[in-house]
C-alpha atoms as a PDB file:
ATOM      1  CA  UNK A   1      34.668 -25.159 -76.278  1.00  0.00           C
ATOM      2  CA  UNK A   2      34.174 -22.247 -78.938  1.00  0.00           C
ATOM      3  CA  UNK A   3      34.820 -19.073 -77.671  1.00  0.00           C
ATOM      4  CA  UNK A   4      31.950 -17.486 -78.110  1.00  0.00           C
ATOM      5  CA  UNK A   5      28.748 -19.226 -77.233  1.00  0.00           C
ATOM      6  CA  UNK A   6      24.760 -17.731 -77.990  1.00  0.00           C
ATOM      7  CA  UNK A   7      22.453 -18.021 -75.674  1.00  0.00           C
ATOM      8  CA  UNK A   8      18.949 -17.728 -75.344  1.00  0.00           C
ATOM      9  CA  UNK A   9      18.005 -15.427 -72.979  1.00  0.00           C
ATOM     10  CA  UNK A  10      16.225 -12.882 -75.768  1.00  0.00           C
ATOM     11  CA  UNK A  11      13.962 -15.398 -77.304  1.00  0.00           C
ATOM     12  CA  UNK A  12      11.863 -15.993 -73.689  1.00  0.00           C
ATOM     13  CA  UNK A  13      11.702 -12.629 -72.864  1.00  0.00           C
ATOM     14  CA  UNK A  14      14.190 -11.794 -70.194  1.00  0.00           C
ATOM     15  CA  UNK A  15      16.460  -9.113 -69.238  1.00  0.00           C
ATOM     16  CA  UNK A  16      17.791  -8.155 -66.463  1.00  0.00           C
ATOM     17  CA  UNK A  17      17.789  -4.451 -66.779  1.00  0.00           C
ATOM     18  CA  UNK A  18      14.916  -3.502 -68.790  1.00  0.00           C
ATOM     19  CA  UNK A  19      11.406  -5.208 -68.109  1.00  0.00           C
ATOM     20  CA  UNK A  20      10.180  -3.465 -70.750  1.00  0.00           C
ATOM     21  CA  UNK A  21      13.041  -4.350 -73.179  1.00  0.00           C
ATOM     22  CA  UNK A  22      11.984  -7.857 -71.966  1.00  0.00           C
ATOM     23  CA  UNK A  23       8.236  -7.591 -73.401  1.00  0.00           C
ATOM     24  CA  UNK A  24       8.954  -6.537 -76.236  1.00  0.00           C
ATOM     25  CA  UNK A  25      11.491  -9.496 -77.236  1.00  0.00           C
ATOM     26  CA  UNK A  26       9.152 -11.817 -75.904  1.00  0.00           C
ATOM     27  CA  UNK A  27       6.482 -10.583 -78.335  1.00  0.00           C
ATOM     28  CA  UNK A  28       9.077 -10.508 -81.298  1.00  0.00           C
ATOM     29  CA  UNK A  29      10.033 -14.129 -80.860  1.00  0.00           C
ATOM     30  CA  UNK A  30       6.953 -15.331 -80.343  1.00  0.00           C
ATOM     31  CA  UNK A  31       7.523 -15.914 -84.241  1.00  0.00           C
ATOM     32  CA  UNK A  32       9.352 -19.180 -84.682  1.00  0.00           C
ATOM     33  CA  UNK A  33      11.042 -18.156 -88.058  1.00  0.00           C
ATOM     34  CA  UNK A  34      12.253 -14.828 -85.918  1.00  0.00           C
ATOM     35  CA  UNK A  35      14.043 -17.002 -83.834  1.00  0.00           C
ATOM     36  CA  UNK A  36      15.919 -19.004 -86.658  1.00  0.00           C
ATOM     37  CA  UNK A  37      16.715 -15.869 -88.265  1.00  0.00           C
ATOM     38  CA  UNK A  38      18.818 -14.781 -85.324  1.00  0.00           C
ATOM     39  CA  UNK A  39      20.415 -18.458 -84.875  1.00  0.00           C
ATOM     40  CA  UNK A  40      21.427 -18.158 -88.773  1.00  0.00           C
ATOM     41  CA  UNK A  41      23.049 -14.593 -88.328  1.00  0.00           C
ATOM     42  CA  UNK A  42      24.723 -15.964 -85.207  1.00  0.00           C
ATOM     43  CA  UNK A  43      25.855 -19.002 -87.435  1.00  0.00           C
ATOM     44  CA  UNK A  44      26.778 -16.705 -89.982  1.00  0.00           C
ATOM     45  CA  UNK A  45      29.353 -14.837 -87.828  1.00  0.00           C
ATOM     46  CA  UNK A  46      30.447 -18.105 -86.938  1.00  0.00           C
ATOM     47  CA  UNK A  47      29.300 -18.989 -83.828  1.00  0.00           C
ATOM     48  CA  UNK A  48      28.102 -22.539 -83.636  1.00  0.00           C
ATOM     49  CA  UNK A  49      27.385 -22.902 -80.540  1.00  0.00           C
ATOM     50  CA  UNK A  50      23.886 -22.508 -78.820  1.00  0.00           C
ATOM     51  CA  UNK A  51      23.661 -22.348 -75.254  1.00  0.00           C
ATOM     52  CA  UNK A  52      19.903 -22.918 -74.763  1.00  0.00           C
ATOM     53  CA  UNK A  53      17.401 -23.697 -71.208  1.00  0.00           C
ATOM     54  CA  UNK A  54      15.503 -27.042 -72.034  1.00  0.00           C
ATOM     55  CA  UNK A  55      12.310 -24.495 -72.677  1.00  0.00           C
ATOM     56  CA  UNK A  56       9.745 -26.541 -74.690  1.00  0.00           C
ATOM     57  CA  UNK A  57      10.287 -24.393 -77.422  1.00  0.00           C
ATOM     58  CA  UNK A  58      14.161 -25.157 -77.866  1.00  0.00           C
ATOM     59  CA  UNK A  59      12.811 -28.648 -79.292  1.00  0.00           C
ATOM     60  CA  UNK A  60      11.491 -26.907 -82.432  1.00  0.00           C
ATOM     61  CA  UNK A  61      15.080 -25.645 -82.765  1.00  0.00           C
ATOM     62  CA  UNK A  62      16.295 -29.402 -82.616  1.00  0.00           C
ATOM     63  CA  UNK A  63      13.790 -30.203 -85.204  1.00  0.00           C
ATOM     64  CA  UNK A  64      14.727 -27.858 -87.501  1.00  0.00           C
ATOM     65  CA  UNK A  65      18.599 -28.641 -86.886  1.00  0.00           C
ATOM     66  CA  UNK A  66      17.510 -32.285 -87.751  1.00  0.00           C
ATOM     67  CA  UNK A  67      15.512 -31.539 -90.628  1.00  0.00           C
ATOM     68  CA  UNK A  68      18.486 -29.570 -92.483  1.00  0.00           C
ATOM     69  CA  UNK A  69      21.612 -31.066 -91.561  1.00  0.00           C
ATOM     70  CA  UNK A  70      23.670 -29.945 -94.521  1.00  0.00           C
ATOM     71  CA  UNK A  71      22.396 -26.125 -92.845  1.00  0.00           C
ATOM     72  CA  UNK A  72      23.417 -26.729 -89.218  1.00  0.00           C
ATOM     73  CA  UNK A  73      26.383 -29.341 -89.823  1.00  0.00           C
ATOM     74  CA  UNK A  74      28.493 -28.338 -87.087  1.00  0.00           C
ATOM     75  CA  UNK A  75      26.240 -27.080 -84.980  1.00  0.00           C
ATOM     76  CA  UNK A  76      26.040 -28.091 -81.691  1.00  0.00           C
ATOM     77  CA  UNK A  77      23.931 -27.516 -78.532  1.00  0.00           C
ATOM     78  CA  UNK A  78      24.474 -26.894 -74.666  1.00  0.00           C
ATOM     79  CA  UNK A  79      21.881 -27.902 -72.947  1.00  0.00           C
ATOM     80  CA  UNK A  80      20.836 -26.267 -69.232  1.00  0.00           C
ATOM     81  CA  UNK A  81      18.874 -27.677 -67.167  1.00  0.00           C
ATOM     82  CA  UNK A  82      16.328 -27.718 -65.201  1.00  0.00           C
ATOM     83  CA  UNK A  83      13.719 -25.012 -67.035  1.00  0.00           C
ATOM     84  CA  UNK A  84      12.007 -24.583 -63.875  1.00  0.00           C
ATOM     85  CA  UNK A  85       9.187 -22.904 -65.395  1.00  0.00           C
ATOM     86  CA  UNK A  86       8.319 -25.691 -67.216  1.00  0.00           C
ATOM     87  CA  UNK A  87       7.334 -27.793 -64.347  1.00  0.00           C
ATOM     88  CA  UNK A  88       5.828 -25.155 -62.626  1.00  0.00           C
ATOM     89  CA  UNK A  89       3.512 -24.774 -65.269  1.00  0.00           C
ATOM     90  CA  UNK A  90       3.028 -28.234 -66.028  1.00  0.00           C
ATOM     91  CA  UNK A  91       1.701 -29.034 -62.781  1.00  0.00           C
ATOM     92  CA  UNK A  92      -0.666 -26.316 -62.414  1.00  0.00           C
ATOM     93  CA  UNK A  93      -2.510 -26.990 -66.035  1.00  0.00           C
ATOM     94  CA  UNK A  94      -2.184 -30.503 -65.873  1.00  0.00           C
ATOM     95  CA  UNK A  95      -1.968 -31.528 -62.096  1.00  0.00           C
ATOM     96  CA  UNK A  96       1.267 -33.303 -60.705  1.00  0.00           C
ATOM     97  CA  UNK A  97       0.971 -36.472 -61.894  1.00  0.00           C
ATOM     98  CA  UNK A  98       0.257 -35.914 -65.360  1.00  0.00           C
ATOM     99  CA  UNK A  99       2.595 -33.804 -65.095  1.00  0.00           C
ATOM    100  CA  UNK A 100       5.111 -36.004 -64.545  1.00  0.00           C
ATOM    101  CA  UNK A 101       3.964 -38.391 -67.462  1.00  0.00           C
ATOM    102  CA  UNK A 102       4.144 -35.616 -70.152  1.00  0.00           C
ATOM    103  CA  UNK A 103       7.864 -34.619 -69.143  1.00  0.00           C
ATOM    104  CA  UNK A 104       9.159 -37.967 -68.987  1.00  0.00           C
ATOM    105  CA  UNK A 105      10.861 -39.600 -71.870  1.00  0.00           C
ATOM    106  CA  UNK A 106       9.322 -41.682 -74.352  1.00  0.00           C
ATOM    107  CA  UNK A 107      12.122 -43.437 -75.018  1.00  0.00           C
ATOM    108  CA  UNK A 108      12.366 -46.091 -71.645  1.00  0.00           C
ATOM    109  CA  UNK A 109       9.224 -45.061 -70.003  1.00  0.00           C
ATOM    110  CA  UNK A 110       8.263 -47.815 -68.314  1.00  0.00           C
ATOM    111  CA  UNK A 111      11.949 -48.240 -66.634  1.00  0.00           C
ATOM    112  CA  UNK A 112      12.457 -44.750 -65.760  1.00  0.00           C
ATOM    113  CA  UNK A 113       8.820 -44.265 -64.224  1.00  0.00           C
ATOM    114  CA  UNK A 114      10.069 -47.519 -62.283  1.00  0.00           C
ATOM    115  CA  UNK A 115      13.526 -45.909 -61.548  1.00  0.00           C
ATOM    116  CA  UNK A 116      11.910 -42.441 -60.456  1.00  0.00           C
ATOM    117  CA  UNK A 117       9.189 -44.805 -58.301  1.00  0.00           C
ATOM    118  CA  UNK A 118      12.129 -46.363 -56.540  1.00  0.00           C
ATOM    119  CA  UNK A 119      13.672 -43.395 -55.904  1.00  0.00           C
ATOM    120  CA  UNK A 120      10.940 -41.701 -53.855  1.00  0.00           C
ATOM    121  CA  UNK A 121       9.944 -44.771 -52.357  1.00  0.00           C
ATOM    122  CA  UNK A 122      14.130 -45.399 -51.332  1.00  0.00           C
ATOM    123  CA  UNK A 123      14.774 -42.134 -51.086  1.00  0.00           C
ATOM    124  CA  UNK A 124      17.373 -43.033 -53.588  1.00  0.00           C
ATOM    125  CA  UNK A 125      18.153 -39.274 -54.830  1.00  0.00           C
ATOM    126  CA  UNK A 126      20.861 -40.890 -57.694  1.00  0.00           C
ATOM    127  CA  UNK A 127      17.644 -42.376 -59.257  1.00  0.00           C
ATOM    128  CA  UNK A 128      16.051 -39.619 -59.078  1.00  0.00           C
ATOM    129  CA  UNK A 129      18.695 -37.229 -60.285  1.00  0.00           C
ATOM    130  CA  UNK A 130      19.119 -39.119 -63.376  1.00  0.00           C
ATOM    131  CA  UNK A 131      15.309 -39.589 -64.169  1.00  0.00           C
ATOM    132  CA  UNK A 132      14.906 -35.717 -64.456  1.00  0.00           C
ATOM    133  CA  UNK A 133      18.358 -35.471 -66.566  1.00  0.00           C
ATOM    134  CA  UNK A 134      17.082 -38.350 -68.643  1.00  0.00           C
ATOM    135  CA  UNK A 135      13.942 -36.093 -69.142  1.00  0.00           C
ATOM    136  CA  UNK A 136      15.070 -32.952 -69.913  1.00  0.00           C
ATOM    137  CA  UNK A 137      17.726 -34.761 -72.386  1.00  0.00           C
ATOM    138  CA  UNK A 138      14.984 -35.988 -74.625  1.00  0.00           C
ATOM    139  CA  UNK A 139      14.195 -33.316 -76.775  1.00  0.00           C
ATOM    140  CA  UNK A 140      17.733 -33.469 -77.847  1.00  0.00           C
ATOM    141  CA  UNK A 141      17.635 -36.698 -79.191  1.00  0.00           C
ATOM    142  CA  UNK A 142      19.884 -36.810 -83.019  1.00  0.00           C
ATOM    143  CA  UNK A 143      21.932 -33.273 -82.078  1.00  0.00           C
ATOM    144  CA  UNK A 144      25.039 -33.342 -80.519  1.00  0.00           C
ATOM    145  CA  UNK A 145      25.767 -31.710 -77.345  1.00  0.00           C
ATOM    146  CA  UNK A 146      29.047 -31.994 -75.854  1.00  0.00           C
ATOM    147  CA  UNK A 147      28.374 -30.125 -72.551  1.00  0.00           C
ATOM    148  CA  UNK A 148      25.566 -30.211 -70.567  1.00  0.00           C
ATOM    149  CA  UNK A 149      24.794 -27.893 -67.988  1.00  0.00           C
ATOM    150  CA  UNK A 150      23.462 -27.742 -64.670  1.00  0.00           C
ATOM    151  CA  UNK A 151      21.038 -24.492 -64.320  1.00  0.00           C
ATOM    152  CA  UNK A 152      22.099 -22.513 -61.320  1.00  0.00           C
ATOM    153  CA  UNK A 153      18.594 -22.529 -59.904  1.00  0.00           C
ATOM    154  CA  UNK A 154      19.606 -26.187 -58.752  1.00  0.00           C
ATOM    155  CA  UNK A 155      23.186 -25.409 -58.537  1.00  0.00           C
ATOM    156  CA  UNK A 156      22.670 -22.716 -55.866  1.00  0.00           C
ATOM    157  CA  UNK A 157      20.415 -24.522 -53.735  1.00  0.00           C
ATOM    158  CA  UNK A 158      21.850 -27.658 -53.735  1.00  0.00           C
ATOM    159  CA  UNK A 159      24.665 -25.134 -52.684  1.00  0.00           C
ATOM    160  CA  UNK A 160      22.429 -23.641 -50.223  1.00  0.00           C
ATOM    161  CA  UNK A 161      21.764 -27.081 -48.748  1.00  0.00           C
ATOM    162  CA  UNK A 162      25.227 -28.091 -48.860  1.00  0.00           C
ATOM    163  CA  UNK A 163      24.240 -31.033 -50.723  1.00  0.00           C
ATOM    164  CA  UNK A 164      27.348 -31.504 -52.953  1.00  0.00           C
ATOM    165  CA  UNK A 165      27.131 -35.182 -53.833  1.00  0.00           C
ATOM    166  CA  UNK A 166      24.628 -34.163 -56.115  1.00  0.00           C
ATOM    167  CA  UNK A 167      26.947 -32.642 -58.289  1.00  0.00           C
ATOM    168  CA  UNK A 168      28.998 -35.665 -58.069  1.00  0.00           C
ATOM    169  CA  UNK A 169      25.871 -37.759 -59.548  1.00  0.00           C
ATOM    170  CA  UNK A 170      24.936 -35.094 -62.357  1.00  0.00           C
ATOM    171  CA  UNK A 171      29.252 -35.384 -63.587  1.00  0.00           C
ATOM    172  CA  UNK A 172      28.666 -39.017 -63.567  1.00  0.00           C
ATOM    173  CA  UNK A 173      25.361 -39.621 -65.220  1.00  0.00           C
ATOM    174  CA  UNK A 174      26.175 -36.853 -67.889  1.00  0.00           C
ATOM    175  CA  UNK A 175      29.420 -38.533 -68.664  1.00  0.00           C
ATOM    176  CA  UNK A 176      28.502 -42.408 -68.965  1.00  0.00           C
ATOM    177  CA  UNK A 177      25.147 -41.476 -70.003  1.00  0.00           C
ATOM    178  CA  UNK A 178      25.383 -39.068 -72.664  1.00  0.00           C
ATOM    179  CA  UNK A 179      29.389 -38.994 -73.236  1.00  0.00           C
ATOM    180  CA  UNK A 180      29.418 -35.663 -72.663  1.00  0.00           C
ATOM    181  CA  UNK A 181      30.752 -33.055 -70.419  1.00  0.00           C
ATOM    182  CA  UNK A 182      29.410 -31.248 -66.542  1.00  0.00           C
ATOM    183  CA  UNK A 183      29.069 -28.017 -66.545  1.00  0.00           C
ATOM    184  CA  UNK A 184      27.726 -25.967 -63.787  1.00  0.00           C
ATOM    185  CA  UNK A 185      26.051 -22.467 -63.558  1.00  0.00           C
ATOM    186  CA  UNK A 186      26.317 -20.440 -60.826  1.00  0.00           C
ATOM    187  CA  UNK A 187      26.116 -16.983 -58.995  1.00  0.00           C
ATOM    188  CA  UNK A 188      28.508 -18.141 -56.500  1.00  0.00           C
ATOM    189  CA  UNK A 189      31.461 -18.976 -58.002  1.00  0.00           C
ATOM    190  CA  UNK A 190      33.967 -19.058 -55.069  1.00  0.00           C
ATOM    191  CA  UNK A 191      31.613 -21.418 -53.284  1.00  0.00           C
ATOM    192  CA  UNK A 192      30.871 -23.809 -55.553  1.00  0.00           C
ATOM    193  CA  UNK A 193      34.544 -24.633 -56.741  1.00  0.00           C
ATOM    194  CA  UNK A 194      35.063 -25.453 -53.098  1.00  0.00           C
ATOM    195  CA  UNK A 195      31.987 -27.668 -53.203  1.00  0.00           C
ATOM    196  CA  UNK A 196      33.161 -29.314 -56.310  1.00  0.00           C
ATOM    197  CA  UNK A 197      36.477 -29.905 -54.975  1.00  0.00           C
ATOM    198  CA  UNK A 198      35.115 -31.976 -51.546  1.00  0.00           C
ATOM    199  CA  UNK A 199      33.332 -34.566 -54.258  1.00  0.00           C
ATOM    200  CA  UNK A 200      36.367 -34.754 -56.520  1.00  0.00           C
ATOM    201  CA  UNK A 201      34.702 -32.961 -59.440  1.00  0.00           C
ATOM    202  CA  UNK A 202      38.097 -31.968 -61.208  1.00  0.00           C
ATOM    203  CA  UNK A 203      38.845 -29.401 -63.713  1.00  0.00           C
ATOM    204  CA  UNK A 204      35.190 -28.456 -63.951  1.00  0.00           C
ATOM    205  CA  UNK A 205      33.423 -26.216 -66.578  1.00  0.00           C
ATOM    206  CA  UNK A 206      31.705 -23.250 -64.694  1.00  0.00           C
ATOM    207  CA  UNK A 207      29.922 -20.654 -66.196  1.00  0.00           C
ATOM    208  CA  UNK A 208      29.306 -17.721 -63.971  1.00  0.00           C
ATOM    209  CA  UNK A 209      28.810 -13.830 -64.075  1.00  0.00           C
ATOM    210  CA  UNK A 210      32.205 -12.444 -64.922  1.00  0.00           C
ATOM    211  CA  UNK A 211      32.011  -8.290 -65.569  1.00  0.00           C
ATOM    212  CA  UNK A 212      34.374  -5.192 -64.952  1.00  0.00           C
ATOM    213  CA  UNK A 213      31.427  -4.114 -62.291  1.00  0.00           C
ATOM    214  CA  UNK A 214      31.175  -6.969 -60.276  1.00  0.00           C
ATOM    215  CA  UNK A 215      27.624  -7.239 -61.257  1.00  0.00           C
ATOM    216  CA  UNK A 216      25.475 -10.083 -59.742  1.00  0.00           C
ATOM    217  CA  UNK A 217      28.934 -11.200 -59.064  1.00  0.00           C
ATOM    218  CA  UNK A 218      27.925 -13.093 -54.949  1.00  0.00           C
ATOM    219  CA  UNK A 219      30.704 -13.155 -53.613  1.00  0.00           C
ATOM    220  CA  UNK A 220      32.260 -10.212 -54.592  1.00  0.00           C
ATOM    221  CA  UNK A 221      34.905  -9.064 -57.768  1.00  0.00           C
ATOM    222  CA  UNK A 222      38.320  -9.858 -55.777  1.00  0.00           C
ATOM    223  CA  UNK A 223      36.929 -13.563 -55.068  1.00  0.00           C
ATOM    224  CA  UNK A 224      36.738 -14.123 -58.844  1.00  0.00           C
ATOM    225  CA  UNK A 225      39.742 -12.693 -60.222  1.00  0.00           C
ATOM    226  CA  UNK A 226      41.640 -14.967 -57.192  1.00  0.00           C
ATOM    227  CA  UNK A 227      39.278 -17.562 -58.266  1.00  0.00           C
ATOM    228  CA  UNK A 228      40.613 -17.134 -62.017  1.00  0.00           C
ATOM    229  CA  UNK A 229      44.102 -16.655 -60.867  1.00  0.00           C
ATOM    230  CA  UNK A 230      44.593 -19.673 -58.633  1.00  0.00           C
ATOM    231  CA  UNK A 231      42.264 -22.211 -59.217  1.00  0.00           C
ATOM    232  CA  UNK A 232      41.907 -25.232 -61.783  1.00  0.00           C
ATOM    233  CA  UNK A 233      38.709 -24.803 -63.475  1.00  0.00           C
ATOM    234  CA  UNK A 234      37.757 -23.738 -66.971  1.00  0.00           C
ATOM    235  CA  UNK A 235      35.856 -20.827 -66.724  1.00  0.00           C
ATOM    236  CA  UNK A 236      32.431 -19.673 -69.245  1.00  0.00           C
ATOM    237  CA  UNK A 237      31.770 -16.029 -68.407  1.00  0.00           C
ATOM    238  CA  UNK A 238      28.274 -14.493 -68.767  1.00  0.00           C
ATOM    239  CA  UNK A 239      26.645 -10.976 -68.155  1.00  0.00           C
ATOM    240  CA  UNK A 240      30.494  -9.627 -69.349  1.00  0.00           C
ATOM    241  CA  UNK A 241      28.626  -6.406 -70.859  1.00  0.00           C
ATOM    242  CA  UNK A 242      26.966  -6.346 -66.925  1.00  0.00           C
ATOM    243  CA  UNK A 243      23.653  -6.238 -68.815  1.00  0.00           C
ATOM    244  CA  UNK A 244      24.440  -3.285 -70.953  1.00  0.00           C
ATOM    245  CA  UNK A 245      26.412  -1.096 -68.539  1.00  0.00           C
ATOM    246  CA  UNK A 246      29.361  -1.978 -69.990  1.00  0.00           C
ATOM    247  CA  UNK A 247      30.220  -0.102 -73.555  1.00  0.00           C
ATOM    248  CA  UNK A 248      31.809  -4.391 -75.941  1.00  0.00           C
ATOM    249  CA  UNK A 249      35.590  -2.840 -75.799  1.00  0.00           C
ATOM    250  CA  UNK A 250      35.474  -1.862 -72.362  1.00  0.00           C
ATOM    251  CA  UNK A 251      33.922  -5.521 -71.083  1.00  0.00           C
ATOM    252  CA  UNK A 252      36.597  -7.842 -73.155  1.00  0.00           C
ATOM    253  CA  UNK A 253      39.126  -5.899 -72.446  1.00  0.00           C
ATOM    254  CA  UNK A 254      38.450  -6.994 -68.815  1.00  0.00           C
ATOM    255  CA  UNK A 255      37.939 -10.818 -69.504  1.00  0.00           C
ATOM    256  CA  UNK A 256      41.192 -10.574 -71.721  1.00  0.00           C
ATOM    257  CA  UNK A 257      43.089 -10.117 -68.421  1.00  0.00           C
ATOM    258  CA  UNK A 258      42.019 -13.513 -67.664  1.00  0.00           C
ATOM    259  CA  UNK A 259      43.633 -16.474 -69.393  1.00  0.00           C
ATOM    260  CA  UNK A 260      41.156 -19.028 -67.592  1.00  0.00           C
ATOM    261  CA  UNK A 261      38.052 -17.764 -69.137  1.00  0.00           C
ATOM    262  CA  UNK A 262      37.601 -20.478 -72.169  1.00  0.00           C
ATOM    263  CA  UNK A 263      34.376 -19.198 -73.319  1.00  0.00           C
ATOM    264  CA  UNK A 264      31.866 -16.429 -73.231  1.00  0.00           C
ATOM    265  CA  UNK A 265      28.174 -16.373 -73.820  1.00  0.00           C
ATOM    266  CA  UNK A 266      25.933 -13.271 -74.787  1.00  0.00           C
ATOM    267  CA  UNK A 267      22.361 -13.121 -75.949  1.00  0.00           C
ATOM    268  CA  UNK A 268      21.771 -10.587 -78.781  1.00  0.00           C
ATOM    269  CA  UNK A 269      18.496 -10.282 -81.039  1.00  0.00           C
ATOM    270  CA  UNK A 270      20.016  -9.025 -84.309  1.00  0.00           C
ATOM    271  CA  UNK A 271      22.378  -9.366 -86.785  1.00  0.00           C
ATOM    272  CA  UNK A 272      24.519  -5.915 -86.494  1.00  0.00           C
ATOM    273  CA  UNK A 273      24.730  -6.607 -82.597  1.00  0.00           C
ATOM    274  CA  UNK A 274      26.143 -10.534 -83.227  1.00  0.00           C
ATOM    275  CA  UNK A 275      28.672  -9.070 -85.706  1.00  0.00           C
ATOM    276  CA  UNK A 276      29.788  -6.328 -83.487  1.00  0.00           C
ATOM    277  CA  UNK A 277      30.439  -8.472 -80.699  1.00  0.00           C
ATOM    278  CA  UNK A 278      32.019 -11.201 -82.900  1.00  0.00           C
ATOM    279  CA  UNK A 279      34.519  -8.059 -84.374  1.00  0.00           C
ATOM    280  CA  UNK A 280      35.011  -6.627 -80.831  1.00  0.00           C
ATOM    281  CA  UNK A 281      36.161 -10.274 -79.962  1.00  0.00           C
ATOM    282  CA  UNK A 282      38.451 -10.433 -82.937  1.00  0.00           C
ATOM    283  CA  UNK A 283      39.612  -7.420 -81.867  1.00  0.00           C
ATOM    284  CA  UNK A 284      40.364  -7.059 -78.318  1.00  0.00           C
ATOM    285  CA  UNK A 285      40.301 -10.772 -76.733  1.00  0.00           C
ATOM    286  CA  UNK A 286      41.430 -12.784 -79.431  1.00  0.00           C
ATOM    287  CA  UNK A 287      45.014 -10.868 -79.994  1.00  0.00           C
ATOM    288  CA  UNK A 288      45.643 -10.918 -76.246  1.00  0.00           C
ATOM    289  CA  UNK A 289      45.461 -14.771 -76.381  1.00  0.00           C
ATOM    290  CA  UNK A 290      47.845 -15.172 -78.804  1.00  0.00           C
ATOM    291  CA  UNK A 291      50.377 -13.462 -76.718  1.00  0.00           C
END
């Protein structure tokens, strides 16, 4: 994994400190060429990486990607997954059923309707695991994406239900499926490595809050740095800047203390922010690596 990965947060309007912060990027990227322009910078600086929700607006990224390959040549896409929005909304305009015809696949639709049919009818959760992956995968059809991630909406209830075969069935199916790696999102770190480890999901990639303040940290800060001290997992830190309470120097200085953290991902929504973070990288968390 690079070690910095963009995400996507800005583009769909949230932010969890400023509602108001939230409209107004919402309103901004409601241009299409808006959003490019801040992928480009981000490229620019680099960063290659884009960790993005499976929002139906992500697919117009995929198309462009596709349509200018010599542009976006290494670039690569994380996918996380489930946008729950998008089914909510789906089956309130368009009623469950059709709902469930418009986000399926094209690709296989008669055999994964089938699959997903046997799977309520069996109770057969794998099927029906694997039907939803299958279609929230399909919009990234011709782009590579090496990880794939499970959104901690799911993650944290299937926590919640103490359900943690399921996690076992997503590693699977995203390995043989799309030859690509599990990860997992979560605000409970601490708790879901110990869930991973009763199905025998090894070495996983987590990506979890990891800040100086503890913030939306469940668990609390001491779990996490024994978490990053002691156990084997390779760690993707977000909300390091604790959602703007943190000054760039001051929050990788804190995740340079941590050899486990791979990766971090931030959101920014111009081109002077990406480069500043990129330099404050350079600066502060690369050098400690090297020693």
């Amino acid at each position: 994994m690079d070690r910095l990965l963009f995400g996507d947060n800005q583009f769909f309007g949230v932010n969890h400190m400023s509602e108001e912060k939230a409209r107004a990027q919402a309103m901004r990227f409601q241009d299409f060429e808006s959003v490019m322009g801040v992928l480009d910078s981000a490229q620019a600086e680099g960063i290659k990486t884009f960790m993005c929700t499976t929002h139906e607006r992500v697919a117009q990224i995929v198309d462009r990607v596709q349509e200018r390959p010599d542009d976006y040549r290494d670039f690569v896409f994380y996918p996380c997954m489930p946008y729950a929005h998008k089914y909510a909304n789906a089956v309130t305009e368009h009623g469950p059923l059709e709902a469930v015809r418009r986000l399926l696949p094209d690709e296989g639709l008669v055999s994964t309707a089938l699959r997903g049919g046997r799977a309520l009818a069996t109770k057969d959760i794998e099927g029906l695991v694997t039907m939803l992956v299958d279609a929230e995968m399909a919009m990234f059809r011709g782009v590579t994406t090496p990880v794939i991630f499970l959104q901690n909406v799911v993650v944290d209830l299937l926590l919640g239900l103490g359900f943690d075969e399921a996690f076992a069935i997503f590693a699977r199916h995203v390995r043989a499926r799309y030859g690509a790696e599990p990860g997992f999102i979560t605000m409970n770190l601490p708790r879901l490595l110990d869930a991973l480890d009763r199905v025998e999901v090894r070495n996983p990639i987590v990506c979890s809050n990891m800040n100086k303040l503890g913030f939306r940290m469940c668990g609390g800060i001491e779990a996490y740095r024994e978490a990053l001290d002691e156990r084997e997992f390779r760690a993707v830190a977000m909300s390091v800047y604790a959602s703007g309470a943190l000054r760039p120097e001051e929050a990788f200085e804190w995740i340079a203390q941590f050899p486990k953290i791979e990766s971090v991902v931030f959101g920014a929504s111009s081109a002077a922010n990406i480069r500043g973070t990129r330099l404050v990288v350079d600066e502060v968390w690369l050098p400690r690596l090297a020693t």
